[in-house]
Protein backbone atom coordinates (compact mmCIF):
# COMPACT_ATOMS: atom_id res chain seq x y z
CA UNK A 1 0.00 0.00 0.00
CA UNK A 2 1.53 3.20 -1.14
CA UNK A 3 1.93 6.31 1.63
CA UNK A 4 0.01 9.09 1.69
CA UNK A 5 1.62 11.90 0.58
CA UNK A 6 0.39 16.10 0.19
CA UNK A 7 0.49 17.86 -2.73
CA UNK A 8 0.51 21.82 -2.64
CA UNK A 9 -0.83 24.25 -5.21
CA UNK A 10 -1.19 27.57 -6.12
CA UNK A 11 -3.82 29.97 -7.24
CA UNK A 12 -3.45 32.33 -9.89
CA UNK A 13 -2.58 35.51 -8.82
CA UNK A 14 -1.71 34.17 -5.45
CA UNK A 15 -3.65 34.68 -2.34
CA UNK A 16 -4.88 31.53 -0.85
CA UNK A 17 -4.52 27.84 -2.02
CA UNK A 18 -5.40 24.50 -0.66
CA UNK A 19 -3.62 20.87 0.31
CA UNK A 20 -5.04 18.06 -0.55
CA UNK A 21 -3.85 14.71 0.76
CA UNK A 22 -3.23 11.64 -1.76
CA UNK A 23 -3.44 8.09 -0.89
CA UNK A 24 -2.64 5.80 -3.57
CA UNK A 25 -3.81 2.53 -2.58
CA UNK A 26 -1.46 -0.30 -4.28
CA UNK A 27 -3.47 -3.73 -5.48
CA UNK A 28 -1.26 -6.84 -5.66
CA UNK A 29 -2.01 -9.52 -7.48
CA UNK A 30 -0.02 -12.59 -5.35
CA UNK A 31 1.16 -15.27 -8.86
CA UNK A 32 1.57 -12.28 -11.17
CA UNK A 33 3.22 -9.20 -9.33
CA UNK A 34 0.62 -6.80 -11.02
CA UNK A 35 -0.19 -3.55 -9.45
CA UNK A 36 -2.50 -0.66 -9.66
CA UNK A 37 -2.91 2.35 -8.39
CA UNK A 38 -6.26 3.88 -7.26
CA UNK A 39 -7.99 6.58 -5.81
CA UNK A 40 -7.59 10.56 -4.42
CA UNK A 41 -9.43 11.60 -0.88
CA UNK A 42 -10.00 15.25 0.07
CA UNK A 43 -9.30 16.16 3.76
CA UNK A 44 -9.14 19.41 5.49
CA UNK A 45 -10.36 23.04 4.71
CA UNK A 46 -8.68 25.81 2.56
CA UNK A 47 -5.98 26.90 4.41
CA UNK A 48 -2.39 29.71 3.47
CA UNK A 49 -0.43 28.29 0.77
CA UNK A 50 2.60 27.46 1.55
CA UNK A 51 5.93 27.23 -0.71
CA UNK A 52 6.11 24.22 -3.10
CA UNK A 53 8.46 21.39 -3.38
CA UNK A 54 8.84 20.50 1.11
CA UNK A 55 12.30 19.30 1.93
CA UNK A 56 11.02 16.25 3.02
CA UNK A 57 9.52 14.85 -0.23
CA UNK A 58 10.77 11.57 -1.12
CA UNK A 59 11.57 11.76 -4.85
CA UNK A 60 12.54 9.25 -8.01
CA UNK A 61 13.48 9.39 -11.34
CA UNK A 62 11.73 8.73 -14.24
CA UNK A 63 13.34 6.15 -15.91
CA UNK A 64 13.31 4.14 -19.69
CA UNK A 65 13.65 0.30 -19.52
CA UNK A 66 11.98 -2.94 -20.53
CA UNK A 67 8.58 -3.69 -18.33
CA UNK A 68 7.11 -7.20 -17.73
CA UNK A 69 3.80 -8.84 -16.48
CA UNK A 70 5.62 -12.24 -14.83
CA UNK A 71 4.15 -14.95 -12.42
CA UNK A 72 6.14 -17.03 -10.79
CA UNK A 73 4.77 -20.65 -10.19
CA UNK A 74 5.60 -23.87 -9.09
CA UNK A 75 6.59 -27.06 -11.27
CA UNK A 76 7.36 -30.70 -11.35
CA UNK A 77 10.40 -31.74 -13.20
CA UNK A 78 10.01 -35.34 -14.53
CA UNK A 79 9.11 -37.30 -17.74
CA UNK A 80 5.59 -36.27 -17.95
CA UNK A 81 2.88 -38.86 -17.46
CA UNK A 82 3.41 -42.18 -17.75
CA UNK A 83 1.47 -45.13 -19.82
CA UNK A 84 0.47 -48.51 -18.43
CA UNK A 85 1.42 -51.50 -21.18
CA UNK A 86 -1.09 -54.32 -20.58
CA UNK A 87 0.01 -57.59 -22.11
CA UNK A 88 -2.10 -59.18 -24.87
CA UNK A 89 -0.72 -62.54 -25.56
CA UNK A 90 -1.44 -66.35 -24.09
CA UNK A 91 1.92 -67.39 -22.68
CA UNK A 92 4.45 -66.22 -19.85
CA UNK A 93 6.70 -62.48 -19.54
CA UNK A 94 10.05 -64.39 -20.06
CA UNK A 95 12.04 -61.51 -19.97
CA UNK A 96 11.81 -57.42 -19.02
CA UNK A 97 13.69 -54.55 -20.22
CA UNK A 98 15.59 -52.40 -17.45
CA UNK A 99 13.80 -49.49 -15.88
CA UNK A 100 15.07 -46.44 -17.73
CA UNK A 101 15.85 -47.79 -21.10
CA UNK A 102 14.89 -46.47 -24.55
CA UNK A 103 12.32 -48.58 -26.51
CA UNK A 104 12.36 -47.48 -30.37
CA UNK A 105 10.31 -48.67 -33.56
CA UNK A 106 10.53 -52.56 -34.39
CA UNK A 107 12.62 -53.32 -30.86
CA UNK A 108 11.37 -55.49 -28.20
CA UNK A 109 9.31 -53.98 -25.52
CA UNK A 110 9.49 -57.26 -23.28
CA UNK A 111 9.21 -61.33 -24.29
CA UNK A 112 7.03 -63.66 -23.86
CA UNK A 113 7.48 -67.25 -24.36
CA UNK A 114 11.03 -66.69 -25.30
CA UNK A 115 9.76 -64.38 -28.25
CA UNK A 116 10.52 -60.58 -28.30
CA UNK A 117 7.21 -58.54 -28.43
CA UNK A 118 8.26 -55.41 -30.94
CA UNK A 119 6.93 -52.02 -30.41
CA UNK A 120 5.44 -50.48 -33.64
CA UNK A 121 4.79 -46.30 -33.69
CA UNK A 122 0.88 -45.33 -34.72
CA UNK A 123 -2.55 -44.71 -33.20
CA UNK A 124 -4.46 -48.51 -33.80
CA UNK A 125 -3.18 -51.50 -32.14
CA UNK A 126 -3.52 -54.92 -33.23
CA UNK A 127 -7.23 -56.16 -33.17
CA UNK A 128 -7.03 -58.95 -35.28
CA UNK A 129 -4.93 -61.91 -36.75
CA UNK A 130 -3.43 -60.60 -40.23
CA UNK A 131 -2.97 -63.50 -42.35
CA UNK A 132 -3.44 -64.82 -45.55
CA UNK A 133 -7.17 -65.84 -44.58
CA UNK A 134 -7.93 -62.33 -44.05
CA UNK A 135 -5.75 -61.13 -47.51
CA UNK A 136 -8.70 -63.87 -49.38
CA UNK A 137 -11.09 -61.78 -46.96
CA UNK A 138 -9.91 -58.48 -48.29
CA UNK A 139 -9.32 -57.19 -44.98
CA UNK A 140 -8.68 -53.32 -44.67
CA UNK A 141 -7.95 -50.76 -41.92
CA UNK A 142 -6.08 -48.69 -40.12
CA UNK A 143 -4.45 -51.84 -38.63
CA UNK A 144 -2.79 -52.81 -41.80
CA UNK A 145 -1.97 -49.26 -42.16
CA UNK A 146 0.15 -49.45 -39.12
CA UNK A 147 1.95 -52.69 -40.37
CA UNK A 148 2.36 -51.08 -43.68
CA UNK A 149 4.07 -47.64 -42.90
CA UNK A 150 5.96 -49.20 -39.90
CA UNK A 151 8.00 -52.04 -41.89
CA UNK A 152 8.26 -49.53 -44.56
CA UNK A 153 9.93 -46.82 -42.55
CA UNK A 154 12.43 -50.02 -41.38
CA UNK A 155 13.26 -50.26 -44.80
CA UNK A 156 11.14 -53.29 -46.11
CA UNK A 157 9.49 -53.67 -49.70
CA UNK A 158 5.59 -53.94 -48.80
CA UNK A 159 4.88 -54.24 -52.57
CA UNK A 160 2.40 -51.71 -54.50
CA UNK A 161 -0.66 -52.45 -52.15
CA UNK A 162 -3.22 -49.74 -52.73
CA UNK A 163 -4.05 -47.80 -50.03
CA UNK A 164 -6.88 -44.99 -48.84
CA UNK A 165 -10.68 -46.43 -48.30
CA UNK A 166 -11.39 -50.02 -49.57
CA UNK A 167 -14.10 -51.84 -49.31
CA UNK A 168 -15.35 -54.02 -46.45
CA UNK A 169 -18.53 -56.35 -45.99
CA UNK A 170 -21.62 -55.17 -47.94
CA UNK A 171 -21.65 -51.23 -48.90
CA UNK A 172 -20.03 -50.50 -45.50
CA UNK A 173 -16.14 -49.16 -46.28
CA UNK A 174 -13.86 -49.27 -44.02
CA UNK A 175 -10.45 -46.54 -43.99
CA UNK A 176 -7.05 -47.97 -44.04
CA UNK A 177 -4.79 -50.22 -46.32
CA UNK A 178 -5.80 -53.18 -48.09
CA UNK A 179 -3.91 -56.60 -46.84
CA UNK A 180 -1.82 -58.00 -49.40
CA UNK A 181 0.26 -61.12 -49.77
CA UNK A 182 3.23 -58.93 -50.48
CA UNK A 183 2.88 -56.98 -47.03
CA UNK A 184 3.08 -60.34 -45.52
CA UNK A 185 5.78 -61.56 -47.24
CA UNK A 186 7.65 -58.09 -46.18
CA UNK A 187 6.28 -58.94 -42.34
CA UNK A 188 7.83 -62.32 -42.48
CA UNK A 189 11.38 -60.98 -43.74
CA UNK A 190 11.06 -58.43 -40.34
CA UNK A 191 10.17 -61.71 -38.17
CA UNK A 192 13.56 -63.44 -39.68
CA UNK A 193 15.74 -60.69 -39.49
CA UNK A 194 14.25 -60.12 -35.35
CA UNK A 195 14.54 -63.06 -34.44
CA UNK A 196 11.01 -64.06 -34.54
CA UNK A 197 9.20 -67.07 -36.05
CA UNK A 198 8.83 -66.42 -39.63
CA UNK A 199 4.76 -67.26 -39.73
CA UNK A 200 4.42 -64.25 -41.91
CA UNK A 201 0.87 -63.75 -39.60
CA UNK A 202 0.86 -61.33 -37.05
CA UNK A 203 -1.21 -62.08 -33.93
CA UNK A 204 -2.55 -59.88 -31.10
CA UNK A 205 -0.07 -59.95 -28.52
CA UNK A 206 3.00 -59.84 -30.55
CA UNK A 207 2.88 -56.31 -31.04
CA UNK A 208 2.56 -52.80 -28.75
CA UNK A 209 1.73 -49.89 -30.78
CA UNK A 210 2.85 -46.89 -29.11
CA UNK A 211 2.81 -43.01 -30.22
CA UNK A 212 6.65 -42.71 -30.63
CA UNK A 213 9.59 -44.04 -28.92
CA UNK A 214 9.66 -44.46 -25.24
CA UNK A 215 11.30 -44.43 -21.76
CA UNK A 216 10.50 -47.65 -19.82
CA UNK A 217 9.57 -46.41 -16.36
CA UNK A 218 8.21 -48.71 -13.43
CA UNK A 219 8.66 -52.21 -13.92
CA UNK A 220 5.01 -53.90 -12.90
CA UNK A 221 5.32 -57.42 -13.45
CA UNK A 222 7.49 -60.30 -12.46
CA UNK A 223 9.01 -63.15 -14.58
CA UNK A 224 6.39 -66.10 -14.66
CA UNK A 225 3.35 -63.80 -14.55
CA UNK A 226 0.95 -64.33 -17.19
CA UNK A 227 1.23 -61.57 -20.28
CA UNK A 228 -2.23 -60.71 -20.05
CA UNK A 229 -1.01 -58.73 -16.51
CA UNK A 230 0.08 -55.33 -16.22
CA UNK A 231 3.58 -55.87 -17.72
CA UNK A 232 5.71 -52.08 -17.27
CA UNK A 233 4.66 -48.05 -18.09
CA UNK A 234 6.49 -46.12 -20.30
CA UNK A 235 6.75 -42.46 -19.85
CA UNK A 236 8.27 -39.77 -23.04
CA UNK A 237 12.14 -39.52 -23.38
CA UNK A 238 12.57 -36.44 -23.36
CA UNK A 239 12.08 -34.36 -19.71
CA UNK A 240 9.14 -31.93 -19.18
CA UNK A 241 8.04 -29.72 -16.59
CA UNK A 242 4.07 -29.87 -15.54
CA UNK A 243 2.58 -26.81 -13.89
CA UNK A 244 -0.80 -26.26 -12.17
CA UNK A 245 -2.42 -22.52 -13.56
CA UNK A 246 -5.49 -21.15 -12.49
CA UNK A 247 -7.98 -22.13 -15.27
CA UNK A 248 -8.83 -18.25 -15.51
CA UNK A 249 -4.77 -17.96 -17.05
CA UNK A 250 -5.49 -20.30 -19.07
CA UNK A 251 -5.77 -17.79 -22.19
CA UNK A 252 -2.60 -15.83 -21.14
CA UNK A 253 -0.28 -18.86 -21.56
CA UNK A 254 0.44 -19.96 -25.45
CA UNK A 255 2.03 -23.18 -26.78
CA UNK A 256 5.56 -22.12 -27.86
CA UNK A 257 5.49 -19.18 -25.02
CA UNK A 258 8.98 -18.48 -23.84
CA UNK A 259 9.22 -19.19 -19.92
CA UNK A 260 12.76 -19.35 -17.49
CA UNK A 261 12.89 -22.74 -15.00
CA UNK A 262 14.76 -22.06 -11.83
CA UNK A 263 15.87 -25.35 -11.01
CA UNK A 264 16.80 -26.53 -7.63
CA UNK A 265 20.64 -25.01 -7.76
CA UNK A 266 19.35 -21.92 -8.23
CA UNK A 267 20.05 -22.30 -11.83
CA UNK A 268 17.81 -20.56 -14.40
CA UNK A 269 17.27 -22.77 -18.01
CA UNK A 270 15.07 -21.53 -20.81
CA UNK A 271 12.24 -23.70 -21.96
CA UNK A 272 8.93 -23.52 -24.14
CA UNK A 273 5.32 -24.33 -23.25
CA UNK A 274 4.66 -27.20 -25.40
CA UNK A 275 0.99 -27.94 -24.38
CA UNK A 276 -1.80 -26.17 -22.39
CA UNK A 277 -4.39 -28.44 -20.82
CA UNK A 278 -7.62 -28.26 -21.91
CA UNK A 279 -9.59 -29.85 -19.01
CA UNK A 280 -9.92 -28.14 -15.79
CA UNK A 281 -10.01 -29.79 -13.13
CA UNK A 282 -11.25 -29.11 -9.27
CA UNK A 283 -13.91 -26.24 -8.46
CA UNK A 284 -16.90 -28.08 -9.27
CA UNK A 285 -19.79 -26.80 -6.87
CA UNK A 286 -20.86 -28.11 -4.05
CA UNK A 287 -17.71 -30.37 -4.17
CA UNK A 288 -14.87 -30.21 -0.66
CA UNK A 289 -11.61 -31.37 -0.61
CA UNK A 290 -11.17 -34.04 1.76
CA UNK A 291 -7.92 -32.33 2.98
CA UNK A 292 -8.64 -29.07 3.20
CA UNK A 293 -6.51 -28.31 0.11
CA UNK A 294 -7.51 -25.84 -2.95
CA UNK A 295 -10.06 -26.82 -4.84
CA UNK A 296 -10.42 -24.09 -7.18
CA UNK A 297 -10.40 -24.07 -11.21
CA UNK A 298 -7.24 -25.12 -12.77
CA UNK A 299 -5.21 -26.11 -15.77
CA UNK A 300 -2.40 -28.42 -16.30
CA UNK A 301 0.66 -26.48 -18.51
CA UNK A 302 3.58 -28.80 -19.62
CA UNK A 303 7.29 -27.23 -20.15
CA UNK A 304 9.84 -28.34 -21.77
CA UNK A 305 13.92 -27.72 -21.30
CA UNK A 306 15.12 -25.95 -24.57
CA UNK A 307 17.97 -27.90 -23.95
CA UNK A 308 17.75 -31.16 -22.77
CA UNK A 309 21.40 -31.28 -21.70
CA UNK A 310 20.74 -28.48 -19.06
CA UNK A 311 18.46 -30.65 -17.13
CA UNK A 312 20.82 -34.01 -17.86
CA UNK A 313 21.61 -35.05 -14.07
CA UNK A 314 17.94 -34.25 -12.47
CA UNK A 315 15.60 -37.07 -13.16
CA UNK A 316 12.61 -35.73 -11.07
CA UNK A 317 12.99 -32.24 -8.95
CA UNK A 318 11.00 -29.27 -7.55
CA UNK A 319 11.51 -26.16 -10.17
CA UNK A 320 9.60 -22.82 -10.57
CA UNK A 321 8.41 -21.30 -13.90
CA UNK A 322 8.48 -17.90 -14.80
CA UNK A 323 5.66 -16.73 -17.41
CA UNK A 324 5.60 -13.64 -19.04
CA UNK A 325 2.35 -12.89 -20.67
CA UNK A 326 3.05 -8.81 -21.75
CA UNK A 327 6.52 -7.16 -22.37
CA UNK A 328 7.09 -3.44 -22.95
CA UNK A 329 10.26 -2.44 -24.76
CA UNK A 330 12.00 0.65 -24.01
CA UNK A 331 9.22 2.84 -22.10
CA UNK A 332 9.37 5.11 -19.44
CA UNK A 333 8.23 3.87 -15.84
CA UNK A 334 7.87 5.23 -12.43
CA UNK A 335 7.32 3.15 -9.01
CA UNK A 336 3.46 2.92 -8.78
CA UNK A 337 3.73 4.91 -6.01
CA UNK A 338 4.70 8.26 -7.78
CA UNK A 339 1.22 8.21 -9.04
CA UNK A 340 -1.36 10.86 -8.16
CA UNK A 341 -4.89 10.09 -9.02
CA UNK A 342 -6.77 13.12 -9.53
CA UNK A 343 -9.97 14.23 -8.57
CA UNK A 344 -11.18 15.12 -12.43
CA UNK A 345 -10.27 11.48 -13.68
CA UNK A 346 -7.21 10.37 -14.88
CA UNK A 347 -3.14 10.92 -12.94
CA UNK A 348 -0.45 12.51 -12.87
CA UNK A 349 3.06 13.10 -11.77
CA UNK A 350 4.35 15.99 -9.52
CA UNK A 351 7.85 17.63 -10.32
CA UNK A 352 9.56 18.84 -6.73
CA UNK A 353 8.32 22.45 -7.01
CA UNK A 354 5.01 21.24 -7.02
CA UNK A 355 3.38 21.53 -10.61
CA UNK A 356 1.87 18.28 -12.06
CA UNK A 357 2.22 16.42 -15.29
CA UNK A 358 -0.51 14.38 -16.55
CA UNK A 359 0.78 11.50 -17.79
CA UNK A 360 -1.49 8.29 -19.56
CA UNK A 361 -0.85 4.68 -17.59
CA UNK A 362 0.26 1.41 -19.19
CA UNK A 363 1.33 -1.61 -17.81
CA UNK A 364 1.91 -2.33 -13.76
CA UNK A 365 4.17 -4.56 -12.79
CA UNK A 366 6.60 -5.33 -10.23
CA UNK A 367 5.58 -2.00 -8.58
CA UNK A 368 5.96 -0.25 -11.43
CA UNK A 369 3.86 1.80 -13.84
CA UNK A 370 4.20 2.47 -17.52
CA UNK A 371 3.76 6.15 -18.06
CA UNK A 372 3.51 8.68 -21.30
CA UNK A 373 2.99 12.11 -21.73
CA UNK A 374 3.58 15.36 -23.58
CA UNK A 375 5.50 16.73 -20.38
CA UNK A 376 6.83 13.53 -19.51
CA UNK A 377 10.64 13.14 -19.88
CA UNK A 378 13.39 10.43 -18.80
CA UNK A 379 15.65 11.09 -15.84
CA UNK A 380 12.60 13.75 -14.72
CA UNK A 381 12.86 13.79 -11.25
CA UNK A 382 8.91 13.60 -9.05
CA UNK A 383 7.55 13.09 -6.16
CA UNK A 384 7.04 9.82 -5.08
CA UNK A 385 5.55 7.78 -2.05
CA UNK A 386 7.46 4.77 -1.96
């Protein structure tokens, strides 16, 4: 809250003048470090002017620099959510891959029965058996498609099959790639060169599809459980930081934003925003949190390192985000306390001898106003109340 502070003026002509009393209340805003300053009170009766510009008046200068609206908040360093694999297949988990190892496209995720189960990238896992029973069927769909692009990207001939929307069952059509006997015969190549059994069929089970390439996080089963059993999770590679906004923020922060991460050491790292939740979660009405806790409106933000490297020997930490939702380049500012709100409407600055300048506001932050004006020059020295 900014002190009160008088301001003297003169008539015209001299004589007799009055002194009004200014109290410039400051609002903070506790994430963001936004303040305001509001109104002017009248106290007291006309009374002798007296001279201008009192000794005692605390002053500052006017002064040109880059202004921003920040919030500080707090973060989780880690590798984002993680993903439960469920085993699809009919024998035993032979062997498991160590927690913190890199899973890529057509390497084994785990084994079952002594047989590696491969990891495929796409968005449709296997359904169905893919055979030469379902080529005679003229089986299509976004299945195939994932067989199809995924043993062509490892560098496999899959043969001129024609792709887009083919025909299913009656008039119904079903989107994907048709099943041909030369995308089978490309499959069963993959299986020899893998180390599978070269069936050239692929069942459900001997495949996890999976967005990208992984992380293998928490190990979940045991060797001798049954593959149908929660088998391991898998997290991203790469390290993110997840923050908790209030939902109402939610429009101020932008995938690709540029934020700072003050990590544990006291270190600050650049990094992005590389995803803004979209469901909010908490403040429903009526509803209490068992604990006591906040239960108001919020969004989930994910940050990521710009540099990986920087972040190389922390695997999960405590880290604070800075977000900066409005910059000003090269304007003049005063403390938020130089501010004199005046009884017409509007503010103004006071020079030490007492005469004002009006001056229009811009952005407050960190106790500091943006100000312009005609009259309004840097290293001006005014009066100021904090």
């Amino acid at each position: 809250m900014a002190r009160g502070r008088t301001r003297t003026g003169r008539r015209d002509g001299g004589g007799t003048g009055r002194r009004i009393a200014v109290a410039v209340a400051v609002l903070a805003v506790v994430g963001g470090g936004v303040y305001g300053g509001t109104a002017l009170k009248h106290h007291g009766d006309a009374a002798r002017a007296e001279p201008a510009g009192a000794p005692y008046a605390q002053t500052t200068l006017v002064r040109r620099t880059d202004l921003s609206d920040s919030r500080v908040l707090p973060g989780t360093l880690g590798y984002g959510s993680a993903l439960t694999i469920r085993g699809a297949g009919k024998g035993l988990i032979t062997k498991l891959p160590a927690p913190g190892s890199t899973i890529t496209r057509g390497k084994p995720l785990y084994w079952e029965d002594d047989q590696p189960v491969m990891v495929f990238y796409g968005g449709t896992p296997v359904f169905r058996t893919l055979d030469e029973a379902a080529v005679k069927a003229g089986a299509s769909g976004t299945d195939v498609s994932v067989l199809a692009d995924n043993l062509k990207a490892l560098g496999y001939d899959i043969g001129p099959g024609p792709r887009g929307t083919q025909p299913a069952t009656g008039a119904q059509k079903v989107p994907g790639t048709l099943l041909t006997s030369p995308l089978l015969d490309a499959l069963k190549r993959w299986q020899r060169d893998t180390g599978q059994q070269q069936t050239g069929t692929l069942s459900v089970g001997q495949l996890v599809v999976l967005p990208g390439a992984v992380r293998v996080g928490a190990v979940k089963a045991q060797l001798g459980d049954p593959a149908t059993a929660e088998v391991l999770s898998v997290t991203s590679r790469r390290k993110s930081v997840s923050v908790t906004v209030d939902a109402g923020d939610g429009d101020r922060i932008r995938q690709g934003d540029e934020v700072s991460i003050a990590l544990p050491n006291s270190k600050e790292v650049p990094g992005k925003v590389a995803s803004v939740g979209t469901a909010v979660q908490g403040g429903a009405v009526g509803e209490s949190e068992p604990s006591g806790g906040d239960t108001s409106p919020s969004l989930q933000v994910t940050v990521v390192p710009v540099d990986s490297a920087s972040v190389r020997n922390l695997d999960a930490a405590s880290v604070r985000v800075t977000f900066t939702s409005q910059t000003r380049e090269n304007v003049l500012t005063v403390p938020v306390g130089a501010l004199l709100a005046l009884q017409e409407g509007g503010y103004a600055l006071q020079r030490p001898d007492g005469r004002l300048i009006p001056v229009e506001t811009g952005l407050f932050a960190r106790g500091q106003v943006e100000v312009s004006g005609a009259g309004v020059d840097e290293g001006e020295r005014v009066v100021t109340a904090s």
